[in-house]
N, C-alpha and C. Protein backbone atom coordinates (compact mmCIF):
# COMPACT_ATOMS: atom_id res chain seq x y z
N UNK A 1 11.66 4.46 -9.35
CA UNK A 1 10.86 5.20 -10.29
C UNK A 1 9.79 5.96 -9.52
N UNK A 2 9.38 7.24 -10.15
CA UNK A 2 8.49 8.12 -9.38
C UNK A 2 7.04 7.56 -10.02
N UNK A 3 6.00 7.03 -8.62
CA UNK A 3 4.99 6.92 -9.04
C UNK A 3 3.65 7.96 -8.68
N UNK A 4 4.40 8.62 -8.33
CA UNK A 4 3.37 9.86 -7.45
C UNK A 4 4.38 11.14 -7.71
N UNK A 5 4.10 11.98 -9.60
CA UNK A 5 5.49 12.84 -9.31
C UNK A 5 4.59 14.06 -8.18
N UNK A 6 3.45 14.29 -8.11
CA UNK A 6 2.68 15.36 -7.40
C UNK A 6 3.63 15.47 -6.11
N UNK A 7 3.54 14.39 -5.64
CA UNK A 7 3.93 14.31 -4.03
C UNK A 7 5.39 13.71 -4.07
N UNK A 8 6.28 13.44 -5.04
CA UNK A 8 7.54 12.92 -5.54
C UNK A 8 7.59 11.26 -4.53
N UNK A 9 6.78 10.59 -5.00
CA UNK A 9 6.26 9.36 -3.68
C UNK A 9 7.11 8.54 -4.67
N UNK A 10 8.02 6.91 -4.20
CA UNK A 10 8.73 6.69 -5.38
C UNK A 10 8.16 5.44 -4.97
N UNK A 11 8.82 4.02 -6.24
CA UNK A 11 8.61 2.42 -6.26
C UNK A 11 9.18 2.02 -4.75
N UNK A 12 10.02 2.77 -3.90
CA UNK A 12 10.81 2.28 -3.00
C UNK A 12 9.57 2.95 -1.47
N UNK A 13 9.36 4.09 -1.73
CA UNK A 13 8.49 4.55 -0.94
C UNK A 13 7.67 3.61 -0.52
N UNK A 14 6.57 2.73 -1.41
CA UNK A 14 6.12 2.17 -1.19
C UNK A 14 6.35 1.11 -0.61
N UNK A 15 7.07 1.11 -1.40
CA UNK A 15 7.63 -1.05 -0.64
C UNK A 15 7.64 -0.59 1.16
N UNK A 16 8.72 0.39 1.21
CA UNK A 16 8.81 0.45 2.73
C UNK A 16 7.73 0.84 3.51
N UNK A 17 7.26 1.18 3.00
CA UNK A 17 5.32 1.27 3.85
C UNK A 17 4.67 0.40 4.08
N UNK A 18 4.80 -0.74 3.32
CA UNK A 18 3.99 -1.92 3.12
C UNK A 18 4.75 -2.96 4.00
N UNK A 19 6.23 -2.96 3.72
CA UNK A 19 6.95 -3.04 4.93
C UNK A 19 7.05 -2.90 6.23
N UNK A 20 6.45 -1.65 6.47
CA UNK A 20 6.23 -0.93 8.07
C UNK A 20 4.69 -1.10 8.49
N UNK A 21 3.53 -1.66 7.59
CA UNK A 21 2.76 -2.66 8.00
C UNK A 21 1.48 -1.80 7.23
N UNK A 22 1.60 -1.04 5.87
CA UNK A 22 0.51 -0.45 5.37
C UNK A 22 0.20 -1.42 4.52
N UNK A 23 -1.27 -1.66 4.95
CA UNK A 23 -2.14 -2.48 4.03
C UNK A 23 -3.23 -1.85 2.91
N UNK A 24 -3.58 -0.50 2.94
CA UNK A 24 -4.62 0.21 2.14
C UNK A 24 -3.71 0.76 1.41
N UNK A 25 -4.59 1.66 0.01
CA UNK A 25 -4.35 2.96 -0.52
C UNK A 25 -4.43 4.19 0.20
N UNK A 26 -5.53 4.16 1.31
CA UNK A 26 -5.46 5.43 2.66
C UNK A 26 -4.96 5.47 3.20
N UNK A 27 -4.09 4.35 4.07
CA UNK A 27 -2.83 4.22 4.40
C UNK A 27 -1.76 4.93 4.11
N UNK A 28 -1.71 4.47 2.76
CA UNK A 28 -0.61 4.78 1.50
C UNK A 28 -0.57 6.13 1.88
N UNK A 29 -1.70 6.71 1.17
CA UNK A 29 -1.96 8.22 1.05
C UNK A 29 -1.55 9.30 2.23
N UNK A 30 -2.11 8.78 3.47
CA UNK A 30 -1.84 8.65 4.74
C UNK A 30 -0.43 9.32 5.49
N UNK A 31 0.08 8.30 4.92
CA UNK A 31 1.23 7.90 5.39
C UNK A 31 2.66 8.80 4.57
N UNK A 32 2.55 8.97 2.69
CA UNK A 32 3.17 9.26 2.07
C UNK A 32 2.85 10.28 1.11
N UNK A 33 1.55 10.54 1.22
CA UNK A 33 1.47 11.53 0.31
C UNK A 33 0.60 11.19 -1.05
N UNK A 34 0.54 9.80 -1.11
CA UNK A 34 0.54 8.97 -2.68
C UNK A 34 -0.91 9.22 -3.23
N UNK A 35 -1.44 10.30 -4.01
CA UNK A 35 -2.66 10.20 -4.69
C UNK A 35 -3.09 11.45 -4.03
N UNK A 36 -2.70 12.04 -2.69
CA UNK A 36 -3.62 12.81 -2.26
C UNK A 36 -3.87 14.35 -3.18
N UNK A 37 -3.02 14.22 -4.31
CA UNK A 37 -3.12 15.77 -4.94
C UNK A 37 -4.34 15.65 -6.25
N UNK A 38 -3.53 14.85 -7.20
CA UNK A 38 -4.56 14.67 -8.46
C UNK A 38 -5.12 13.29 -8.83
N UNK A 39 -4.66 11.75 -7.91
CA UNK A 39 -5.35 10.94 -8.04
C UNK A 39 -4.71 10.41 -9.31
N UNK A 40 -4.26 10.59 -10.70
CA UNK A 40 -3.88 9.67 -11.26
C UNK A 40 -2.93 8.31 -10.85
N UNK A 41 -2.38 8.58 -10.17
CA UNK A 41 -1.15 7.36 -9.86
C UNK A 41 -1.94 6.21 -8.73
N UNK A 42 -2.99 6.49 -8.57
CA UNK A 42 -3.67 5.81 -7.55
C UNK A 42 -3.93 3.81 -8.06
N UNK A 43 -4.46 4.20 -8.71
CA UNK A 43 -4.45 2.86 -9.42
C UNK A 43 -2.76 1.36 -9.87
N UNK A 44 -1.98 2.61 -10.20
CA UNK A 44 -0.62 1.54 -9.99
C UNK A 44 -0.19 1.79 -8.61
N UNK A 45 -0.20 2.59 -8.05
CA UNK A 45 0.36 2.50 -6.70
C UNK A 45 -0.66 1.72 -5.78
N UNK A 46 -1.82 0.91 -6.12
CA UNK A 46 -2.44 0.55 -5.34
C UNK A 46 -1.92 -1.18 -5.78
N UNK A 47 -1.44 -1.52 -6.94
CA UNK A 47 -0.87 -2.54 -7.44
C UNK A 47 0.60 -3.01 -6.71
N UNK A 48 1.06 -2.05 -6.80
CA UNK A 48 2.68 -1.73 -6.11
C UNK A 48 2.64 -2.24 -4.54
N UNK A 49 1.36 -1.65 -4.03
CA UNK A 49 1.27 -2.15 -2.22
C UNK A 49 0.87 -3.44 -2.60
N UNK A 50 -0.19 -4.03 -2.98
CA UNK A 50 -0.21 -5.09 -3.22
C UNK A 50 0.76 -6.13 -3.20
N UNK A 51 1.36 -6.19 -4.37
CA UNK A 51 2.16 -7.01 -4.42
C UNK A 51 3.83 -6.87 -3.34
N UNK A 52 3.91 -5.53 -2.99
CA UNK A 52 5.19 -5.24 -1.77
C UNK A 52 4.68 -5.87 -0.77
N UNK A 53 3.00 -6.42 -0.20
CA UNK A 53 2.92 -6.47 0.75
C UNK A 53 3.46 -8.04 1.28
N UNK A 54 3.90 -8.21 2.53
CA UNK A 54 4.71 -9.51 2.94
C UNK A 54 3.39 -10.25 2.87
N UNK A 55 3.22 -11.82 2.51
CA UNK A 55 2.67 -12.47 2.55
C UNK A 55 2.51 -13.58 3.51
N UNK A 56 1.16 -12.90 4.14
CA UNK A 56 1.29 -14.21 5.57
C UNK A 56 -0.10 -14.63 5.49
N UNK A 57 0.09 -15.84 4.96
CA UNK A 57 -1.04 -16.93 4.71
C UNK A 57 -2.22 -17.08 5.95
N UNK A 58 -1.55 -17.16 7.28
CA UNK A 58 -2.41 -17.20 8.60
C UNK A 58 -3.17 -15.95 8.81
N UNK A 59 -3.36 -14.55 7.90
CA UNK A 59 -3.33 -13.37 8.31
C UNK A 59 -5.12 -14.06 7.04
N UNK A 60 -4.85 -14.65 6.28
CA UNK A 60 -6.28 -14.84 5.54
C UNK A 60 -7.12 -16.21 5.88
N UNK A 61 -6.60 -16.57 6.64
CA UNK A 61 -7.28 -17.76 7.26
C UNK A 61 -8.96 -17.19 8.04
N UNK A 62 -10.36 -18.14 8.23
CA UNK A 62 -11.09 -17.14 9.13
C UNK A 62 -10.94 -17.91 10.25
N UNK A 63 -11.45 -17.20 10.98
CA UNK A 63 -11.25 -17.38 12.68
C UNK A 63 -12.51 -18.37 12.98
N UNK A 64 -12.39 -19.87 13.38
CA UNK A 64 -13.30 -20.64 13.39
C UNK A 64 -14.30 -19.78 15.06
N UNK A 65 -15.51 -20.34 15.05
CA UNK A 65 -16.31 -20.06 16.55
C UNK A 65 -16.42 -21.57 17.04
N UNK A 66 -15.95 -21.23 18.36
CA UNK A 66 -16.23 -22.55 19.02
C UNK A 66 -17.99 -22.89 19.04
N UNK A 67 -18.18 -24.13 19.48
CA UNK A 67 -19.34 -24.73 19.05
C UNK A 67 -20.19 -24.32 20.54
């Protein structure tokens, strides 16, 4: 499905971005085109990376300081 028809950016576009290691909406934008014309689609396509993005638990962990 087209979520960006401005820039014809699709549901699959994304995934594979988020895939190839995009973590932002500037990224997104960046990278594909997604929002950079009129900005409506910004908001679900920022949902869409979200949830496409691979989930790696050690990536939100914080980094202890030694004592």
């Amino acid at each position: 499905m087209y979520v960006c028809i401005c820039n014809g950016v699709t549901d699959r576009d994304i995934r594979q971005a988020a895939e190839a290691g995009v973590r932002t909406i500037t990224e997104l934008t960046m990278r594909t085109g997604c929002g950079a014309t009129c900005g409506t689609c910004l908001d679900f396509a920022s949902e869409l990376l979200a949830s496409a993005r691979p989930h790696d638990d050690a990536r939100e962990l914080p980094i202890l300081q030694a004592a």
